[in-house]
PDB file of N, CA and C in Angstrom:
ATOM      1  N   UNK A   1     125.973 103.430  84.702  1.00  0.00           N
ATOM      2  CA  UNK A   1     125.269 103.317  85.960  1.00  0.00           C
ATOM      3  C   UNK A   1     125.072 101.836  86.263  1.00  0.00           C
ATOM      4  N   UNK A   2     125.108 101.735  87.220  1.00  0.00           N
ATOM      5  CA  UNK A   2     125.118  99.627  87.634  1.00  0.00           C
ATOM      6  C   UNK A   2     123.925  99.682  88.324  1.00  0.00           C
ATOM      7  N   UNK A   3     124.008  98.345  88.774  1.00  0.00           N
ATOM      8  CA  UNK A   3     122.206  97.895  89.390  1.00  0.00           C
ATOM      9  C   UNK A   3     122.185  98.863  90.576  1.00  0.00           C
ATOM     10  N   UNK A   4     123.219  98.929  91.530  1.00  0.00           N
ATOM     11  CA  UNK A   4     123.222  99.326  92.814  1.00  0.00           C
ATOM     12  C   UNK A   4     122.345 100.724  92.790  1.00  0.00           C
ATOM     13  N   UNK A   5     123.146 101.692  91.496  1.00  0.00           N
ATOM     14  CA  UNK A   5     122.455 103.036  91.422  1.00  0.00           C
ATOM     15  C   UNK A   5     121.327 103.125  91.033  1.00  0.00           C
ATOM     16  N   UNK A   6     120.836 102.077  89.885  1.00  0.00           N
ATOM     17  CA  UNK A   6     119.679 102.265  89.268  1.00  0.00           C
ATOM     18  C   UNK A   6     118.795 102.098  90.541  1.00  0.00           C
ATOM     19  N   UNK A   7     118.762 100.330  91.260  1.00  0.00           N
ATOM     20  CA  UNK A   7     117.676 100.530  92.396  1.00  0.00           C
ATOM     21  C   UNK A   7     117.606 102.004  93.229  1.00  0.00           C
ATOM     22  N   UNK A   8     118.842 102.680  93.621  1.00  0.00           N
ATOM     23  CA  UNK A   8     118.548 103.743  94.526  1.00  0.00           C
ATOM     24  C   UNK A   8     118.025 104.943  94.401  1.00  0.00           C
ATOM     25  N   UNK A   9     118.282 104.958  92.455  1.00  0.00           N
ATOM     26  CA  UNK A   9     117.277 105.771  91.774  1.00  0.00           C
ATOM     27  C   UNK A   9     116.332 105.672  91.922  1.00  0.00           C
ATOM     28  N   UNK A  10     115.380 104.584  91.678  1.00  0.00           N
ATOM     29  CA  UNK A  10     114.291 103.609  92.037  1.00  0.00           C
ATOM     30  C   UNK A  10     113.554 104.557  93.303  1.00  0.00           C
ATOM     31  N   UNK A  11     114.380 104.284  94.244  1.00  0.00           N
ATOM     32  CA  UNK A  11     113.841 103.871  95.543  1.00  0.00           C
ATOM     33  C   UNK A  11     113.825 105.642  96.040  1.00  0.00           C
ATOM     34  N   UNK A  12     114.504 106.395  95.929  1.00  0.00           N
ATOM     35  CA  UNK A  12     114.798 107.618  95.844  1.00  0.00           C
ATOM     36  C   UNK A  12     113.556 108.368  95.322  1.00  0.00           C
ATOM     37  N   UNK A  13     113.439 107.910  93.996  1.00  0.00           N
ATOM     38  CA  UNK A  13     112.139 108.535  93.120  1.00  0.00           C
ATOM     39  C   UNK A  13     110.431 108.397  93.836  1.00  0.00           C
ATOM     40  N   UNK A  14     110.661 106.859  94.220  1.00  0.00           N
ATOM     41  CA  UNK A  14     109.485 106.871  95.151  1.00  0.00           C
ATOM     42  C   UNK A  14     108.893 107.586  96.144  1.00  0.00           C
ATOM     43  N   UNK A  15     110.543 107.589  97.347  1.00  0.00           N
ATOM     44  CA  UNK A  15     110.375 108.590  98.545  1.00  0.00           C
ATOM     45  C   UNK A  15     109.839 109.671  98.087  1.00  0.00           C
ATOM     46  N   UNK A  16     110.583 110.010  97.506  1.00  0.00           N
ATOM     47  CA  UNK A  16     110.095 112.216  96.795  1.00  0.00           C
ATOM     48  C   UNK A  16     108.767 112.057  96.494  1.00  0.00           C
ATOM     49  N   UNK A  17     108.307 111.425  95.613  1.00  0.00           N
ATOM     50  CA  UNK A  17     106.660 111.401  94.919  1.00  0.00           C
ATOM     51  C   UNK A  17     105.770 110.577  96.323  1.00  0.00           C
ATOM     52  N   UNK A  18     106.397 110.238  97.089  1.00  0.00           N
ATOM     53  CA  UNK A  18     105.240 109.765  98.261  1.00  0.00           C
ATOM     54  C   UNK A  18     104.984 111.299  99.147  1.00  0.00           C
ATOM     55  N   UNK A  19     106.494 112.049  99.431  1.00  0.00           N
ATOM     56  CA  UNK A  19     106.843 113.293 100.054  1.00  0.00           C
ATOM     57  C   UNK A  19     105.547 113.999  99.454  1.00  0.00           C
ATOM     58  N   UNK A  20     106.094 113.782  97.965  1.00  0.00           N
ATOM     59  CA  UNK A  20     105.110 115.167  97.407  1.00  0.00           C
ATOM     60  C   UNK A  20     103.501 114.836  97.457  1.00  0.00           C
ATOM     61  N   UNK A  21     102.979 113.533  97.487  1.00  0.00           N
ATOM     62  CA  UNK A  21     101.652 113.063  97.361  1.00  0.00           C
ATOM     63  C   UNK A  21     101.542 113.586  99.055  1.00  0.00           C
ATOM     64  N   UNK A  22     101.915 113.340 100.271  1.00  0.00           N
ATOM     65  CA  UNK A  22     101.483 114.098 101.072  1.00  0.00           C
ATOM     66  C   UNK A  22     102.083 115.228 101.867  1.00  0.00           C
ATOM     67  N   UNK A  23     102.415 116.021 101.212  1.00  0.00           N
ATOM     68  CA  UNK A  23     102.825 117.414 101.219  1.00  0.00           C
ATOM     69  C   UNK A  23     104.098 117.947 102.278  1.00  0.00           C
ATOM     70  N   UNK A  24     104.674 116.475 102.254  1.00  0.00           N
ATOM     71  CA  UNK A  24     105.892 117.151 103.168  1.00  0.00           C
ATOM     72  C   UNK A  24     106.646 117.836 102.408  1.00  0.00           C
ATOM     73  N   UNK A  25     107.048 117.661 101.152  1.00  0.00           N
ATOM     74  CA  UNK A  25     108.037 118.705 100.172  1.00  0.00           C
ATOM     75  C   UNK A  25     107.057 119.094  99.359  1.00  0.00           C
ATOM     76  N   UNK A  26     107.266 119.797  98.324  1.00  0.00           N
ATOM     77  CA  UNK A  26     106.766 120.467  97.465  1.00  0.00           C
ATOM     78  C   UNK A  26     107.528 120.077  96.060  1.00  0.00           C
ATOM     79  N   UNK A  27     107.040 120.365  94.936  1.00  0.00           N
ATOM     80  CA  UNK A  27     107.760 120.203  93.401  1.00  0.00           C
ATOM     81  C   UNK A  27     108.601 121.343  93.010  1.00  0.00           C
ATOM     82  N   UNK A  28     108.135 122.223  93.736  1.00  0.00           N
ATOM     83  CA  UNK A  28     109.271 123.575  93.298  1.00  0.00           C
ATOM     84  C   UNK A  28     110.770 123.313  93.599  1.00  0.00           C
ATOM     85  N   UNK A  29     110.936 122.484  95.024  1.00  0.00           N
ATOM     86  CA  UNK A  29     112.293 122.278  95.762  1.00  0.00           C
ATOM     87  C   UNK A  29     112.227 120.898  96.003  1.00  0.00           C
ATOM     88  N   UNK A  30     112.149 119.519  94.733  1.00  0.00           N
ATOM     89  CA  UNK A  30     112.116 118.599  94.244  1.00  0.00           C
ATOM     90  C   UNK A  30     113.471 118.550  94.365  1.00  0.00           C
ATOM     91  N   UNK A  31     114.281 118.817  93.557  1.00  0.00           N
ATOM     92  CA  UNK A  31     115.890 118.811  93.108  1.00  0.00           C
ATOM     93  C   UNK A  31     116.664 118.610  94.551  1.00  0.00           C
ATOM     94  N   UNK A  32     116.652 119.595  95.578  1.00  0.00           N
ATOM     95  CA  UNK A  32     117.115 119.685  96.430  1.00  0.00           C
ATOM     96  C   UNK A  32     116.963 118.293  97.460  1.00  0.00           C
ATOM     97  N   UNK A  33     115.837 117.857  97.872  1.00  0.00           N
ATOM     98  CA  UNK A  33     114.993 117.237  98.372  1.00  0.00           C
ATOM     99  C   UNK A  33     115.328 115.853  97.513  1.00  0.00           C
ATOM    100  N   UNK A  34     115.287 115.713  96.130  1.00  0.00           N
ATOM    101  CA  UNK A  34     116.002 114.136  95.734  1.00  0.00           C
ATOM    102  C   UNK A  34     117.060 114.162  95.770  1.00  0.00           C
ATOM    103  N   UNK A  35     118.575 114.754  95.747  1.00  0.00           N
ATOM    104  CA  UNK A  35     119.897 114.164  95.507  1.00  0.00           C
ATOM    105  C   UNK A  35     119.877 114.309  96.781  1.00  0.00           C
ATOM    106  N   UNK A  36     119.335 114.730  98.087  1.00  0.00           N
ATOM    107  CA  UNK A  36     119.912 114.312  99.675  1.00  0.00           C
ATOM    108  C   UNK A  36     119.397 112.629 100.128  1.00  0.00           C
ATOM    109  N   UNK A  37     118.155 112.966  99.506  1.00  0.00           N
ATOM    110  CA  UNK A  37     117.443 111.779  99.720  1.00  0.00           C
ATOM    111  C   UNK A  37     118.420 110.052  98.949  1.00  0.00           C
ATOM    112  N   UNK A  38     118.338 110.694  97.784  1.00  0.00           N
ATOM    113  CA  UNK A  38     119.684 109.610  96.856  1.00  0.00           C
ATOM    114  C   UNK A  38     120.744 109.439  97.196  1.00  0.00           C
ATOM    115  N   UNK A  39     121.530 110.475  97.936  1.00  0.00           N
ATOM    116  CA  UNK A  39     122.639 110.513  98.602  1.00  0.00           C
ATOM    117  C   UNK A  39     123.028 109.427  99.752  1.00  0.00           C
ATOM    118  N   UNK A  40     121.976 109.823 100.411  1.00  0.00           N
ATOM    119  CA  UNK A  40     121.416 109.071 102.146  1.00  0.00           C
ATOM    120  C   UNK A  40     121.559 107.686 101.475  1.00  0.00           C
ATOM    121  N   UNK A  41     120.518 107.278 100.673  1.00  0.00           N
ATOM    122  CA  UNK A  41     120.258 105.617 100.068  1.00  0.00           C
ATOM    123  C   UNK A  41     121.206 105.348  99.656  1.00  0.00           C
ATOM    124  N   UNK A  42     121.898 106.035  98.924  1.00  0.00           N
ATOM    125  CA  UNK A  42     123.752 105.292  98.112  1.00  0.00           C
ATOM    126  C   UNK A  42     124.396 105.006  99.277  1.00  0.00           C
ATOM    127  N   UNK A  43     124.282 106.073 100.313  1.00  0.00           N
ATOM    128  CA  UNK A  43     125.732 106.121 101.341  1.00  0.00           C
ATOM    129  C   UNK A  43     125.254 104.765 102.258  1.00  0.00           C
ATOM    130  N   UNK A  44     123.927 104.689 102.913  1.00  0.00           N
ATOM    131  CA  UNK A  44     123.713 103.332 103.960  1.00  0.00           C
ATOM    132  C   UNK A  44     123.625 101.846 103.024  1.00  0.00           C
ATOM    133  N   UNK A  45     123.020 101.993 101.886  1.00  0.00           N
ATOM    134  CA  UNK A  45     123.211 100.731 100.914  1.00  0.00           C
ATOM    135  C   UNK A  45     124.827 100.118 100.759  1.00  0.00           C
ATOM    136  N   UNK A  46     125.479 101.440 100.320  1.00  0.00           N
ATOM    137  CA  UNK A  46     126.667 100.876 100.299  1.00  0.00           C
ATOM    138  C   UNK A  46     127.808 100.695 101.180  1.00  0.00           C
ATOM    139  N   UNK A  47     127.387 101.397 102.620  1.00  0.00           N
ATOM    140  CA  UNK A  47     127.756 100.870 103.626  1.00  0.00           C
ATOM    141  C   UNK A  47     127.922  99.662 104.132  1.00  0.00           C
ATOM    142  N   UNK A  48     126.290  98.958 103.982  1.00  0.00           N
ATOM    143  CA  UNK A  48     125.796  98.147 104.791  1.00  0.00           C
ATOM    144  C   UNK A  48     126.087  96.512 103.777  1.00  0.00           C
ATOM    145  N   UNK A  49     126.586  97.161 102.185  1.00  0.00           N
ATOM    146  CA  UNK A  49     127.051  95.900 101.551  1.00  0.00           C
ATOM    147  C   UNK A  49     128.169  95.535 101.882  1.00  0.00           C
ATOM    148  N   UNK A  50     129.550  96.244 102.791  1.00  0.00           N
ATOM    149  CA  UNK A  50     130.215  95.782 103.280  1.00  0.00           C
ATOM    150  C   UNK A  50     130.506  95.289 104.959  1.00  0.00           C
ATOM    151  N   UNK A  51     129.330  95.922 105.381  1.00  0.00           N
ATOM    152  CA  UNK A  51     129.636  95.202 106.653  1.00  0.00           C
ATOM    153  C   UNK A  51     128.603  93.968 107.254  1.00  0.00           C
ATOM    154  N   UNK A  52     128.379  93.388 106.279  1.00  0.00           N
ATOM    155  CA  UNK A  52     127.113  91.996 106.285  1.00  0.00           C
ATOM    156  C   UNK A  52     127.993  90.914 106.617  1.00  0.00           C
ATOM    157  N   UNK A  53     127.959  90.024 107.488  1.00  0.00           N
ATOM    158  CA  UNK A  53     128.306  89.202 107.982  1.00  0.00           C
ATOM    159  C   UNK A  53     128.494  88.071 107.301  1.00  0.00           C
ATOM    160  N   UNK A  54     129.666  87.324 106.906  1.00  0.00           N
ATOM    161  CA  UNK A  54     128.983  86.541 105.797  1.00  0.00           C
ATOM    162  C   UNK A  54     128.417  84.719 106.929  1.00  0.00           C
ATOM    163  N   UNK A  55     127.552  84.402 106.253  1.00  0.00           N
ATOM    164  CA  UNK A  55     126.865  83.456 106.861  1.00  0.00           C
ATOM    165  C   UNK A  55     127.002  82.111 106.432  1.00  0.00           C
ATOM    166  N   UNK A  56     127.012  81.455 107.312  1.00  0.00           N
ATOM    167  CA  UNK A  56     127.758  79.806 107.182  1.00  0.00           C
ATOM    168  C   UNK A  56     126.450  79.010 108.018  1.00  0.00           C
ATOM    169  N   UNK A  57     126.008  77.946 107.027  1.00  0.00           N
ATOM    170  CA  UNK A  57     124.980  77.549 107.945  1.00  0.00           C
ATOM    171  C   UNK A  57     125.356  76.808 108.601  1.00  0.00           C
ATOM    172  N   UNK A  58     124.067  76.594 109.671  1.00  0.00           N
ATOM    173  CA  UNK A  58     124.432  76.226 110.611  1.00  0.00           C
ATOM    174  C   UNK A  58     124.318  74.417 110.436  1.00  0.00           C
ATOM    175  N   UNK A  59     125.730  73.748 111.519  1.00  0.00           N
ATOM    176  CA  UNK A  59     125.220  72.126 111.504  1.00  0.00           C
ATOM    177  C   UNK A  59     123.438  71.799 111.952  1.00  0.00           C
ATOM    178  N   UNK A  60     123.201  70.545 111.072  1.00  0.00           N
ATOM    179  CA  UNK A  60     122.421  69.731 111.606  1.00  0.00           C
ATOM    180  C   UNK A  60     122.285  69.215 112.897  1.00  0.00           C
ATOM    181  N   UNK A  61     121.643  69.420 113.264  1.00  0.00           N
ATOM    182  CA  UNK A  61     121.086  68.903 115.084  1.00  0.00           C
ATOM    183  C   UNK A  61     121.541  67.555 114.866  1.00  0.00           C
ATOM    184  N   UNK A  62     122.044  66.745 116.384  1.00  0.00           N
ATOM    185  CA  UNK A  62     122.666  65.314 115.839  1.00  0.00           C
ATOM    186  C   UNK A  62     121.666  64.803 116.144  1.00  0.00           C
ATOM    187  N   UNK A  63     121.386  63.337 115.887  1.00  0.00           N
ATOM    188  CA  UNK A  63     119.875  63.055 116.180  1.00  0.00           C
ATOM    189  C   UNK A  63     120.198  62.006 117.368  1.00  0.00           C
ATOM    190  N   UNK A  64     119.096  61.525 117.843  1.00  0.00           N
ATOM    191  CA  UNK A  64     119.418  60.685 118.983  1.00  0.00           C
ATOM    192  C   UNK A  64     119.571  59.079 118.563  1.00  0.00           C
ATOM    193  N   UNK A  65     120.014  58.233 119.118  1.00  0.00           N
ATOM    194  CA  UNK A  65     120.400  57.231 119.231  1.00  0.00           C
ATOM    195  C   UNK A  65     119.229  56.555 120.091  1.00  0.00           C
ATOM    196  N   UNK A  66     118.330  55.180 118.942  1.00  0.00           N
ATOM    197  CA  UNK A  66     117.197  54.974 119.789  1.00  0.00           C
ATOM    198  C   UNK A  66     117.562  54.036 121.196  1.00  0.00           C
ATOM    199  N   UNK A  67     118.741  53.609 121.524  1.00  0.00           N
ATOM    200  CA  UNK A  67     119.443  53.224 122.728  1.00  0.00           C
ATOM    201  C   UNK A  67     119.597  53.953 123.759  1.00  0.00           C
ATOM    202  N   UNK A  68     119.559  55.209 123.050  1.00  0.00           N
ATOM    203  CA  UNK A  68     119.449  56.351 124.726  1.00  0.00           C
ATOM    204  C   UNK A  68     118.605  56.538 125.921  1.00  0.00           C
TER     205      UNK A  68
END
């Protein structure tokens, strides 16, 4: 398992136990309710690691010339 999965494990485990602390799911239908939830987080995480822009900073402002 690599970092990518472990965080989404992570992050996955949270959602469900926040779900279940206020009663949108239940623990009986836990199972069901985490691998969609884990699913969802793998599929846009690893989407979104390939379509990131890669970034080039930007030039320095030129400065003025105290003759201007």
């Amino acid at each position: 398992m690599d970092s990518l999965e472990k965080q989404t494990l992570q992050v996955a485990k949270e959602i469900v136990v926040k779900f279940i602390e206020v009663g949108r799911i239940s623990p009986a239908n836990f199972a069901e309710h985490f691998a969609e939830i884990y699913d969802e987080i793998l599929k846009t995480v690893s989407a979104g690691r390939g379509k990131l822009p890669a970034t080039e900073p930007k030039p320095a402002p030129k400065k003025k010339d105290k003759a201007d």
